[in-house]
Each structure stands twice: as C-alpha cells, then as structure tokens.
C-alpha atoms as a PDB file:
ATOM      1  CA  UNK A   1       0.000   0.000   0.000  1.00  0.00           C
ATOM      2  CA  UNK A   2       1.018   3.454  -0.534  1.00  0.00           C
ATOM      3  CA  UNK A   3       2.238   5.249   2.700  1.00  0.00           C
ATOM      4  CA  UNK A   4      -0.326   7.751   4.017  1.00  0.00           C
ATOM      5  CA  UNK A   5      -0.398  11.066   3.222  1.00  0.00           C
ATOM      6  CA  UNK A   6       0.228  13.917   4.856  1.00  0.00           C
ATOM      7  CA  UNK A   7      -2.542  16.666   4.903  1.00  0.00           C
ATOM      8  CA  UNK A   8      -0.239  18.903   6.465  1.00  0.00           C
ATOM      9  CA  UNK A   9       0.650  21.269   3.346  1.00  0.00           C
ATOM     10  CA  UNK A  10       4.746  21.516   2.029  1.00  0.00           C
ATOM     11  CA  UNK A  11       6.127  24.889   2.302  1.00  0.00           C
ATOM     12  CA  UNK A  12       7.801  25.745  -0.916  1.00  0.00           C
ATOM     13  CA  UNK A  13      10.571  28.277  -1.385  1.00  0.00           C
ATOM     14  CA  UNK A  14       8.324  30.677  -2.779  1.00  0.00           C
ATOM     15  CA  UNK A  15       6.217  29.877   0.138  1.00  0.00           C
ATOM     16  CA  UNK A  16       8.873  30.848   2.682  1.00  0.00           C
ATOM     17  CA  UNK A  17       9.979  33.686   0.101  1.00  0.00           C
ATOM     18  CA  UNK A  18       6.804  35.251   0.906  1.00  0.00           C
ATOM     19  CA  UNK A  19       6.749  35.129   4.877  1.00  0.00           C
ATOM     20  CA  UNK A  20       9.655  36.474   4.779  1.00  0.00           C
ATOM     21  CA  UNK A  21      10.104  40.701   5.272  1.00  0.00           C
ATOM     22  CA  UNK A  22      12.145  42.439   2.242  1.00  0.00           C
ATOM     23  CA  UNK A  23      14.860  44.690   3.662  1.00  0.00           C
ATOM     24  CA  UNK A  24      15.447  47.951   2.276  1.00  0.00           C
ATOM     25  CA  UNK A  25      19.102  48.835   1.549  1.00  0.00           C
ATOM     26  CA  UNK A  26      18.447  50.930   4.047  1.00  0.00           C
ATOM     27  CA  UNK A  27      17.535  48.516   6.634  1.00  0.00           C
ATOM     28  CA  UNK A  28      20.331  45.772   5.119  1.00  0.00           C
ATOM     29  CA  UNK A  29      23.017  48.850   5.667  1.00  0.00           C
ATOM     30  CA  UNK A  30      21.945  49.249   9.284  1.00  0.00           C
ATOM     31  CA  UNK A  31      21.518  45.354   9.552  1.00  0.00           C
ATOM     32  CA  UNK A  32      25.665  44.929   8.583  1.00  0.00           C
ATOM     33  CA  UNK A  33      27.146  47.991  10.776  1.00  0.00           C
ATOM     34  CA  UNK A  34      24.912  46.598  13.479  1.00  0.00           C
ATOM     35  CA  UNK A  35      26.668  42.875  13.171  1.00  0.00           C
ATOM     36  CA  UNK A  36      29.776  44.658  12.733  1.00  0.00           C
ATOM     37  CA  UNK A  37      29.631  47.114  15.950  1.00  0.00           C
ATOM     38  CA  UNK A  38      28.952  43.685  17.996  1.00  0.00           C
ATOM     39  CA  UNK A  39      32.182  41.694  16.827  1.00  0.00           C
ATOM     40  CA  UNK A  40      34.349  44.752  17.196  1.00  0.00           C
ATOM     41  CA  UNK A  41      32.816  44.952  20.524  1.00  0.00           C
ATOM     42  CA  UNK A  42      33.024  41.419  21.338  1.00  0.00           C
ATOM     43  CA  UNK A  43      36.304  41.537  19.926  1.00  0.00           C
ATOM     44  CA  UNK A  44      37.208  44.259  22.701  1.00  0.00           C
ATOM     45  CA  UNK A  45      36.171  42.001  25.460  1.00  0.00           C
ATOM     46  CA  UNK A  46      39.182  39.372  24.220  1.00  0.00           C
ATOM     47  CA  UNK A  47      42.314  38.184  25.768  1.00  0.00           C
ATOM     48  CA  UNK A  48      44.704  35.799  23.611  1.00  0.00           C
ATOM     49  CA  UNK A  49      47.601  35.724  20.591  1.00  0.00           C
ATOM     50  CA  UNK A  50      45.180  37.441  18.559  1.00  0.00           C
ATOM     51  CA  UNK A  51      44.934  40.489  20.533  1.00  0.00           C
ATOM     52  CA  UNK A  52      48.319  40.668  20.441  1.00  0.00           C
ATOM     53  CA  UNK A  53      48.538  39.942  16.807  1.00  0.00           C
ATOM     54  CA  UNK A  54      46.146  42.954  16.004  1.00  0.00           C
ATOM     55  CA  UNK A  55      47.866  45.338  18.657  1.00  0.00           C
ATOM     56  CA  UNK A  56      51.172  44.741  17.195  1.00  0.00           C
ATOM     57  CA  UNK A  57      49.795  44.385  13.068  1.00  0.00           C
ATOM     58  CA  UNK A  58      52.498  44.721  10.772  1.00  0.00           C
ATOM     59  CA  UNK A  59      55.591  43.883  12.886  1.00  0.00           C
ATOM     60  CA  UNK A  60      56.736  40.916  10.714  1.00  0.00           C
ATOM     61  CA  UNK A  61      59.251  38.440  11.983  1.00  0.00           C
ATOM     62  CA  UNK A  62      61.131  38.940   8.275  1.00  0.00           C
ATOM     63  CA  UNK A  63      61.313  42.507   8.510  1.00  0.00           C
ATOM     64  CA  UNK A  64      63.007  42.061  12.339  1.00  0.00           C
ATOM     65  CA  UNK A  65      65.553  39.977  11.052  1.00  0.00           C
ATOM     66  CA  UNK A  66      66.210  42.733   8.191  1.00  0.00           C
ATOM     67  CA  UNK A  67      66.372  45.311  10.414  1.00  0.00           C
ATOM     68  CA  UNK A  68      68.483  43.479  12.823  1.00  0.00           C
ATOM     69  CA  UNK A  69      71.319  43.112  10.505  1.00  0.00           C
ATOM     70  CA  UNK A  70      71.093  46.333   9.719  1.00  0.00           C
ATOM     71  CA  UNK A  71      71.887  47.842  12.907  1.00  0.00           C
ATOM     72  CA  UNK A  72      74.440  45.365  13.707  1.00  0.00           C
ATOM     73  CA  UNK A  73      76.222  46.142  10.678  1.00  0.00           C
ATOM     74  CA  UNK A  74      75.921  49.535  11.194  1.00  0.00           C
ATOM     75  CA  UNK A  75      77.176  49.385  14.246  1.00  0.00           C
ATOM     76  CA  UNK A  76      80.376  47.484  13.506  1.00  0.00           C
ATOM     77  CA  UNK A  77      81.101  49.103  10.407  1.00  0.00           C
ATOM     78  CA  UNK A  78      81.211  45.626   8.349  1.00  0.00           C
ATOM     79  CA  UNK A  79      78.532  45.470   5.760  1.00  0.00           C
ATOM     80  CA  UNK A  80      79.144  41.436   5.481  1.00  0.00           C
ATOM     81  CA  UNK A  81      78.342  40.740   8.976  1.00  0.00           C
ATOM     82  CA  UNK A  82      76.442  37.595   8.646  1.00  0.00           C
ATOM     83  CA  UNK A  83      72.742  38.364   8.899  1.00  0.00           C
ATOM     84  CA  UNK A  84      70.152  37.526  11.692  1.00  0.00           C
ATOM     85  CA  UNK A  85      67.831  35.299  10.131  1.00  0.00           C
ATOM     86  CA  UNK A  86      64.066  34.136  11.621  1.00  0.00           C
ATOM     87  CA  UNK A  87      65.112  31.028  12.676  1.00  0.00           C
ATOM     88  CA  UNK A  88      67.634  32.818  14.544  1.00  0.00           C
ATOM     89  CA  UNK A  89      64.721  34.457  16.447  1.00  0.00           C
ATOM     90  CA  UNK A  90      63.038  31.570  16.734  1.00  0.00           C
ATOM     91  CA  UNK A  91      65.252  29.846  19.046  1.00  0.00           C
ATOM     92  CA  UNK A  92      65.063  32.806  21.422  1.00  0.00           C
ATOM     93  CA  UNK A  93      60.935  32.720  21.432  1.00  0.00           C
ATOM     94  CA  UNK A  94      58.862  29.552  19.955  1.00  0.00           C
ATOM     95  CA  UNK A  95      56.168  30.980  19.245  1.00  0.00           C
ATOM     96  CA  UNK A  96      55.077  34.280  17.313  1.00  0.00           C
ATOM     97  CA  UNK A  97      53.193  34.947  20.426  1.00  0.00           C
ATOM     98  CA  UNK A  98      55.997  34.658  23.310  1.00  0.00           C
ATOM     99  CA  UNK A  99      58.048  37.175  20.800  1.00  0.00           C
ATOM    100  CA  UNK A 100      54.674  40.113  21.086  1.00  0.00           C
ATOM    101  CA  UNK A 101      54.885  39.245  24.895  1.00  0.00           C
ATOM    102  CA  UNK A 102      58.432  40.267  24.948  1.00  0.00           C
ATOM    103  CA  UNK A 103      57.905  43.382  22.616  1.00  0.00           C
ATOM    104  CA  UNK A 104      55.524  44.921  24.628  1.00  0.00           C
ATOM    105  CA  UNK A 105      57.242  44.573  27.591  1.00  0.00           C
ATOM    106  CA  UNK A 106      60.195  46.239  25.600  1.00  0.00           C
ATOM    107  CA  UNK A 107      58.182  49.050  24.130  1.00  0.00           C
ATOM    108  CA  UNK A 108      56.101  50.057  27.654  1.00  0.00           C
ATOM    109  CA  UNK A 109      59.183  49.883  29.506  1.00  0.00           C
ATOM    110  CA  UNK A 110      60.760  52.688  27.320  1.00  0.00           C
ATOM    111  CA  UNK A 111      57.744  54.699  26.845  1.00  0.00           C
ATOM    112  CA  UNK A 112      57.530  55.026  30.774  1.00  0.00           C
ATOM    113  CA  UNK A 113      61.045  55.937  31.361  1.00  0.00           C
ATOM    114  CA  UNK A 114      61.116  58.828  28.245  1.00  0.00           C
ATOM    115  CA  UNK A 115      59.146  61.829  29.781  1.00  0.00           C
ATOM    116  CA  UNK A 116      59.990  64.807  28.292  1.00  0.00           C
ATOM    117  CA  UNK A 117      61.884  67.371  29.378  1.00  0.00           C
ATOM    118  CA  UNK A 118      60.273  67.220  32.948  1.00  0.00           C
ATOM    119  CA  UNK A 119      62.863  68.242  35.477  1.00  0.00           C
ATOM    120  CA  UNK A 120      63.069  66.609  38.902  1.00  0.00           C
ATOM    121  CA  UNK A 121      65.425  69.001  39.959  1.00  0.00           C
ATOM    122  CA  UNK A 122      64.267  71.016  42.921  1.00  0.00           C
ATOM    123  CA  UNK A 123      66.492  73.766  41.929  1.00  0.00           C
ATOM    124  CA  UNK A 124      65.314  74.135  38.391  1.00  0.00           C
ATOM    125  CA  UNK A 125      61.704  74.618  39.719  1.00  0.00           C
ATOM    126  CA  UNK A 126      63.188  77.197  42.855  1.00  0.00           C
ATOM    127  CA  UNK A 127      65.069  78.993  40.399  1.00  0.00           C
ATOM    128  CA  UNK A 128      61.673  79.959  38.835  1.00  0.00           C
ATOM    129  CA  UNK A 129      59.842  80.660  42.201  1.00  0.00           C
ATOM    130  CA  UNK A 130      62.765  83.079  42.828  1.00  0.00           C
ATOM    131  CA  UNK A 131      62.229  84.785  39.504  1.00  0.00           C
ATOM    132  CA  UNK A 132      58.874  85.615  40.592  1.00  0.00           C
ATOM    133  CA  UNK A 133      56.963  83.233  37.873  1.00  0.00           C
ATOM    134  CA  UNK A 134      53.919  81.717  38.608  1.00  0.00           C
ATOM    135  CA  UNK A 135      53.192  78.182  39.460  1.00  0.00           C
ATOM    136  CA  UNK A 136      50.412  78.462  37.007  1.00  0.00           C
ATOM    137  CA  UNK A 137      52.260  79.255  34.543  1.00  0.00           C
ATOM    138  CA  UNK A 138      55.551  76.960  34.807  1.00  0.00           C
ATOM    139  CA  UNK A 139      53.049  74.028  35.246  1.00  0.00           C
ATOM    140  CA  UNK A 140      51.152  74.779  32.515  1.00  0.00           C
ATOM    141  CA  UNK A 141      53.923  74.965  30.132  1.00  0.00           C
ATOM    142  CA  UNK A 142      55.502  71.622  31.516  1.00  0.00           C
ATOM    143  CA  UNK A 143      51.843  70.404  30.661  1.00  0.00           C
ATOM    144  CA  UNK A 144      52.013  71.520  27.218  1.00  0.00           C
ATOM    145  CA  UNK A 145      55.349  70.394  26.442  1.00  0.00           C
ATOM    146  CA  UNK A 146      54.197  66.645  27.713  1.00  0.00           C
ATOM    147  CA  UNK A 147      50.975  66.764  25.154  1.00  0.00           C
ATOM    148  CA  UNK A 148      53.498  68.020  22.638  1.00  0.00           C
ATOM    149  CA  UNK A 149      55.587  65.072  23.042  1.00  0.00           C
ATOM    150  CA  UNK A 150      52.692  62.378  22.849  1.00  0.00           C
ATOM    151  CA  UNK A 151      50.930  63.819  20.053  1.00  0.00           C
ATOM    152  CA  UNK A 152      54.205  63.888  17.835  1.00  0.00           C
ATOM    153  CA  UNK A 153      55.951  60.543  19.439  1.00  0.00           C
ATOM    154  CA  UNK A 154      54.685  57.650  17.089  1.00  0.00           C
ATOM    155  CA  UNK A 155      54.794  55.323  19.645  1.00  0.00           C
ATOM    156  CA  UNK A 156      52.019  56.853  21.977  1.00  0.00           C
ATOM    157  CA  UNK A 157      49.530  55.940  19.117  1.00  0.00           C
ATOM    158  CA  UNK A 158      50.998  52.196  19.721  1.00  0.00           C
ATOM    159  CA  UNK A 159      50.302  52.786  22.927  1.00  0.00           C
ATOM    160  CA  UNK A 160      46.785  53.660  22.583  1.00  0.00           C
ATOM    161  CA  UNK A 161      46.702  50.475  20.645  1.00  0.00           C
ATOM    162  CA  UNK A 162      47.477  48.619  23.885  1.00  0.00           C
ATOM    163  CA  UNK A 163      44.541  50.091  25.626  1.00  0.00           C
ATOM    164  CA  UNK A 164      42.439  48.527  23.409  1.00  0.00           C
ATOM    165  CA  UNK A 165      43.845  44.748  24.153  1.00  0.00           C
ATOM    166  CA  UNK A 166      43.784  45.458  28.112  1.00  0.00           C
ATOM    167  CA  UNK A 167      41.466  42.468  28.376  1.00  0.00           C
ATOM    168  CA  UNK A 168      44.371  40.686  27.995  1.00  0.00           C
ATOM    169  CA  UNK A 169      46.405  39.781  31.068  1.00  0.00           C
ATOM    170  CA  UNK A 170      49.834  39.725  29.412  1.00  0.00           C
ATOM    171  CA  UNK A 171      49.005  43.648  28.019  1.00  0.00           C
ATOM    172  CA  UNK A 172      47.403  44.021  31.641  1.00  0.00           C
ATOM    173  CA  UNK A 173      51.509  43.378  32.968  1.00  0.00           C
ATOM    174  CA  UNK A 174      52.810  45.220  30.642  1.00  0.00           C
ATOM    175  CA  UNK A 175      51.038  48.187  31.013  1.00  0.00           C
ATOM    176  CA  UNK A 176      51.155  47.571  34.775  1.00  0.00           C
ATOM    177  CA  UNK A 177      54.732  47.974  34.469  1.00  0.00           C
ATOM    178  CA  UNK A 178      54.320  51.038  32.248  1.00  0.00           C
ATOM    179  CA  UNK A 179      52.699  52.669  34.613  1.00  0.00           C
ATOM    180  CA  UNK A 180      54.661  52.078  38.005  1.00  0.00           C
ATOM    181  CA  UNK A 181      58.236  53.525  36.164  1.00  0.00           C
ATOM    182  CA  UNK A 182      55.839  56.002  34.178  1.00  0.00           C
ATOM    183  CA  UNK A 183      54.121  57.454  38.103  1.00  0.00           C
ATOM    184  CA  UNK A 184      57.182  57.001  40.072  1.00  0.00           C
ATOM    185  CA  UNK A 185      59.798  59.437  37.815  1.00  0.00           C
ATOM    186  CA  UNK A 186      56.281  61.957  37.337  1.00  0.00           C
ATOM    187  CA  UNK A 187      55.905  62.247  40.863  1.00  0.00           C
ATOM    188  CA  UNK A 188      59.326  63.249  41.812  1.00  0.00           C
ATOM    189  CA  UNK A 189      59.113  66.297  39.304  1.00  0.00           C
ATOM    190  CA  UNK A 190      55.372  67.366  40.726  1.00  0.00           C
ATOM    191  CA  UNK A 191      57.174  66.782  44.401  1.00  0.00           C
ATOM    192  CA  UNK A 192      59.978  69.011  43.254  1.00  0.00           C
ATOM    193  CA  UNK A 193      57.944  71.356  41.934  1.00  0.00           C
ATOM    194  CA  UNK A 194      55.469  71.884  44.941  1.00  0.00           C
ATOM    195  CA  UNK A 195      58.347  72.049  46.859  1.00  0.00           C
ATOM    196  CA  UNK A 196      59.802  75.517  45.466  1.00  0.00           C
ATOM    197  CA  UNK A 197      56.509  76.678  45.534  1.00  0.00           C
ATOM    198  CA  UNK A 198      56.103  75.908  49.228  1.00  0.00           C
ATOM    199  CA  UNK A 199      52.885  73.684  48.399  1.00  0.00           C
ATOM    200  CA  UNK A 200      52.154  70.099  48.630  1.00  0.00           C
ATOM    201  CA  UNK A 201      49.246  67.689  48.380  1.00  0.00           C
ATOM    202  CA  UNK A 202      45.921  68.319  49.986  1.00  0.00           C
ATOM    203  CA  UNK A 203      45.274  65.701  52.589  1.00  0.00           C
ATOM    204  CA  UNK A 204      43.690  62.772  51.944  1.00  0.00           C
ATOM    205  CA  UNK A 205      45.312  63.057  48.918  1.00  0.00           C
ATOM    206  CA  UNK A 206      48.544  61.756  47.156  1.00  0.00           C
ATOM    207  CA  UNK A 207      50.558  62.938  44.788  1.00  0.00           C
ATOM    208  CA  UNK A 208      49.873  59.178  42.854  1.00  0.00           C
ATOM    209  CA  UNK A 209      46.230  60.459  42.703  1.00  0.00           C
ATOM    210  CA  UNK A 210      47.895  63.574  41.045  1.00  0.00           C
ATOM    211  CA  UNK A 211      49.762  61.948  38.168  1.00  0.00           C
ATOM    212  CA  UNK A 212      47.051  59.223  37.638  1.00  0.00           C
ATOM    213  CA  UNK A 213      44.260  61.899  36.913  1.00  0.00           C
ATOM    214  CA  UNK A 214      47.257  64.279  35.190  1.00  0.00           C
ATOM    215  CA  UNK A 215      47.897  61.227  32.744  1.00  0.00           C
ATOM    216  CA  UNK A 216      44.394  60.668  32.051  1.00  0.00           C
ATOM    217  CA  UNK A 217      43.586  64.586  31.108  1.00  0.00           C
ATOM    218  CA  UNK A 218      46.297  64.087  29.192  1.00  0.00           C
ATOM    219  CA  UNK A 219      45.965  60.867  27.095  1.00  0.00           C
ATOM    220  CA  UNK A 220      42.114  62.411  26.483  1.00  0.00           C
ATOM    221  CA  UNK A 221      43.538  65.296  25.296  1.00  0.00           C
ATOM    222  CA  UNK A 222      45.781  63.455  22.834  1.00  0.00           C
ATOM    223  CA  UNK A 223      42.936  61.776  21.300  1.00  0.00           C
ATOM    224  CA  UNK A 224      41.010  64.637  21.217  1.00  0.00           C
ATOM    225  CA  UNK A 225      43.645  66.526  19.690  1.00  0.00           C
ATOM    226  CA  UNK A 226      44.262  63.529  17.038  1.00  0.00           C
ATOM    227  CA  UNK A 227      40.712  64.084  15.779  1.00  0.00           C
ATOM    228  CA  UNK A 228      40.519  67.965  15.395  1.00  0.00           C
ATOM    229  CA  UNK A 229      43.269  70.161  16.733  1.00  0.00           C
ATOM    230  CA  UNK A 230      41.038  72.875  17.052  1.00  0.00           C
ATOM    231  CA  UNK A 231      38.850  71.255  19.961  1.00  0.00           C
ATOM    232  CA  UNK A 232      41.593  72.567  22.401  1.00  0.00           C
ATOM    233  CA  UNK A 233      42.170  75.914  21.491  1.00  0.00           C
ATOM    234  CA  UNK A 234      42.669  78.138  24.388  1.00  0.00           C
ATOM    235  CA  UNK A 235      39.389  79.577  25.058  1.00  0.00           C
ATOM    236  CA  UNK A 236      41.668  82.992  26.814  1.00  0.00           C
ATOM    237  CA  UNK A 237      43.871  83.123  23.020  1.00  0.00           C
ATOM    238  CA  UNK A 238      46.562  83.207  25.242  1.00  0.00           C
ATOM    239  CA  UNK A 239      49.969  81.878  23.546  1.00  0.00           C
ATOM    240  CA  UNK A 240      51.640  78.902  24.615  1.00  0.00           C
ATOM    241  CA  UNK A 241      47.819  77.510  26.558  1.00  0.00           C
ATOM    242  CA  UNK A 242      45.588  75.522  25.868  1.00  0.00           C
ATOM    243  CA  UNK A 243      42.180  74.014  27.063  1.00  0.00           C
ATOM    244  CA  UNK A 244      43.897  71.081  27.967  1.00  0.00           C
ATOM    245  CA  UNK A 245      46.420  72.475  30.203  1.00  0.00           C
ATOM    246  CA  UNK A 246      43.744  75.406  31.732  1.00  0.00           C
ATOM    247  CA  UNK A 247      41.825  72.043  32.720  1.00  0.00           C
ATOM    248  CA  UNK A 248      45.277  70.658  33.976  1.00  0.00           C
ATOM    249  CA  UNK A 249      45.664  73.563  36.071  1.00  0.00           C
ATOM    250  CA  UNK A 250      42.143  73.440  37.797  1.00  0.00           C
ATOM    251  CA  UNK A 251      42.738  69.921  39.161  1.00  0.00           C
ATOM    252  CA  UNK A 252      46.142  70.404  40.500  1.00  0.00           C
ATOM    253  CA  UNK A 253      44.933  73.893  42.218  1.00  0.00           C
ATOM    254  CA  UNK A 254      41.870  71.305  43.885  1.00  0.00           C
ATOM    255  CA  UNK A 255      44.671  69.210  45.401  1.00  0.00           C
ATOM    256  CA  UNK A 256      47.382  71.422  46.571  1.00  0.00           C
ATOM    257  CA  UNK A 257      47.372  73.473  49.807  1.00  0.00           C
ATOM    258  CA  UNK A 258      50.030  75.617  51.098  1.00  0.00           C
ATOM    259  CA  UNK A 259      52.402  74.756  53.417  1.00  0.00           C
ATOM    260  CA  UNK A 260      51.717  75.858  56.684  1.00  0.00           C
ATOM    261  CA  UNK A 261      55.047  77.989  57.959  1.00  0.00           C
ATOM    262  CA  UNK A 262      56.239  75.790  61.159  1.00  0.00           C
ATOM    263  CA  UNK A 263      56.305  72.454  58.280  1.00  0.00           C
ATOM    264  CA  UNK A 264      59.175  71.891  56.537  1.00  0.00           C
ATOM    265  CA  UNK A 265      57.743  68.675  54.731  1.00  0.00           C
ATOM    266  CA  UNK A 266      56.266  66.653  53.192  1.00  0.00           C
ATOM    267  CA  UNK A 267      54.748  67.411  49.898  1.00  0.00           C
ATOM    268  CA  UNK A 268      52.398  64.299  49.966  1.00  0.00           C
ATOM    269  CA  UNK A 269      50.131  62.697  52.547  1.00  0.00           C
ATOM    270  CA  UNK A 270      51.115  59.000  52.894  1.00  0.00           C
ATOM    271  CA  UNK A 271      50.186  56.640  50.026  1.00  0.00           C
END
C-alpha cells in the first residue's frame, strides 16, 4: 500500500519567500554595521595571541631579522656581517606569540622611562619661584610640552593600541609595568615642583592620585587633539595655553594646599 499522506501542506521556497520581510538597503546597511559594531565589541572584550597579533599588526618576523642586521652592521662598520635570520629568532621565542609578549614589555618599559623634558630638579623649579613666575604658569607649560611630546611621538599611538587589548592579562603586565616607572619618575618632578613653591598635596590626597588623573587629562587630550586640533584651542587666546592644560591647572589647584610655615615637609600625605 502506498504510505499515508500527509494533509499537512509543504512549504515551498516561494512559500517561505513570501513570509519572509524584504529589507530595504536601508535597513540591510543598518543590519551589517549593526553585526559589525557587535564583533568589534566582542572583539574588545578578548584576551589571547590574537589580541596581540592585532595590537602589534604589521611587525613581521622577516622585517626584524632585516632590520636586525642592519643595525648590527651599522654598528660594527662591516657590511658582510652575517645576517640575523628568523630562525635565529626563533630559538630565542617559539612561538610568534611569546616574541609580542616580549615586545611589549620592551616598548612600555621605554615609553615610561622617556618623559619629556620634565625636570626633577628642585632647583630648576626654585630657580623659577625666585624669579617671581607663577606656578600656574611653569606648570602649565611643563603640561604643554608633555601633550606636545605624545601627540608627535609615534609610539604613543601604539600605545593607545594597547589600551584597546587590556582584556588581555599579558598587556594588563605590561602596562602595569608602564605605569609604576611612568608614576614614580612623574611624581618626583610634581614633588619638586610643589616644593619651590612651598605647596604640597591636599590631605587625603597623594601625589599618585595627582599623576594618575594628570595622565588621564592628558591621554584624552591626545585623542582629542588627534581628531581635530582645534577642539583645544585656548578659550583665553593666550599663547603657549591651551584648554587642555587650563583644565590641567584646575585639578592640581583642587589638590594642593600651602604649606603651613612651622612644616618643613612633606609634599604628599602617605600613600
């Protein structure tokens, strides 16, 4: 006999053609940037090699090697020194991935310990004080100079790279390290500078809490600044200011006290 049939009706193609909505290229558009937004933000959320492969794009193994016999022949003056090669590399890291681990390490460590032109020289900063110029305005130069340095310092926009693989916990150490050189040289040249201007830190503050919210005015203001210049324009048009450093100025003046005459120190309440 014939099996039974069903009097439940097939759905054809055209069938389910028809239940389903058209999209507009409108709504197809908004459909893709949607699915994109959510893997870039997933993305974001990710710890692993490939967050370190997309934070350090473009550095290929080949063009280390290259480079590294360049400098070493520079260096010794003999053009046939015999080349570093990749498998050279390789047998200082296995993997693609221990080599990034390494590099950042490298590349935070000198970023923290080049600050620019920021003195921790007590007498630099009393010599001023003597002269009769403002705190104001020797801080807010020292602030410009620093912005000066990360916006034209290709390796701050690496750095803001790093940010963006913090998930990770091998950039999380890195970075970590960044920052403990990076506060501990700052906050000798805010200490030295307080100091010939007879200030220090406003109890319960410290002058960590100083440089912390310092660096993040100015790493804002360096991305700010990337995007359109113009955004921090001085709103006083007064030469060598800026937004950025008025703002600067507003938060160390909030922390800072004077100190009172029978105190000889310290600048900073205990951390």
């Amino acid at each position: 006999m014939p099996p039974e049939q069903s009097h439940v009706p097939r759905r054809t193609p055209a069938a389910l053609r028809q239940r389903m909505p058209r999209r507009t290229p409108q709504e197809t558009r908004e459909l893709m940037l949607r699915s994109a937004a959510e893997i870039i933000r997933e993305r974001a959320l990710e710890s692993g090699d490939e967050v370190l492969s997309s934070v350090l794009a473009g550095v290929r193994l080949t063009d280390v090697a290259k480079r590294a016999s360049a400098i070493v022949r520079a260096e010794t003056g003999d053009q046939k020194a015999k080349a570093i090669t990749t498998g050279a590399i390789y047998q200082q890291w296995p993997t693609q991935g221990d080599f990034q681990v390494d590099l950042l390490f490298h590349i935070t460590g000198q970023q923290a310990a080049v600050f620019p032109d920021l003195p921790g020289d007590t007498a630099l900063f009393r010599g001023a004080s003597a002269a009769g110029v403002p705190l104001a305005t020797v801080f807010m130069q020292m602030m410009e100079e620093v912005q000066r340095h990360f916006r034209e310092d290709p390796m701050s926009r690496v750095e803001l790279g790093f940010l963006m693989g913090v998930c990770d916990p091998r950039l999380q150490a890195a970075l970590a390290q960044r920052q403990d050189i990076f506060y501990a040289a700052v906050g000798q040249a805010y200490e030295a500078l307080l100091d010939a201007y007879h200030m220090r830190i406003r109890s319960p503050f410290t002058i960590r809490d100083l440089s912390r919210t310092i660096a993040a005015q100015i790493v804002g203001s360096t991305v700010i600044w990337f995007a359109d210049p113009a955004l921090l324009d001085d709103p006083m048009s007064e030469d060598g200011c800026s937004l950025m450093s008025r703002s600067i100025l507003a938060v160390l003046e909030s922390l800072i006290e004077p100190i009172p005459d029978d105190t000889t120190h310290p600048t900073t309440a205990p951390e």
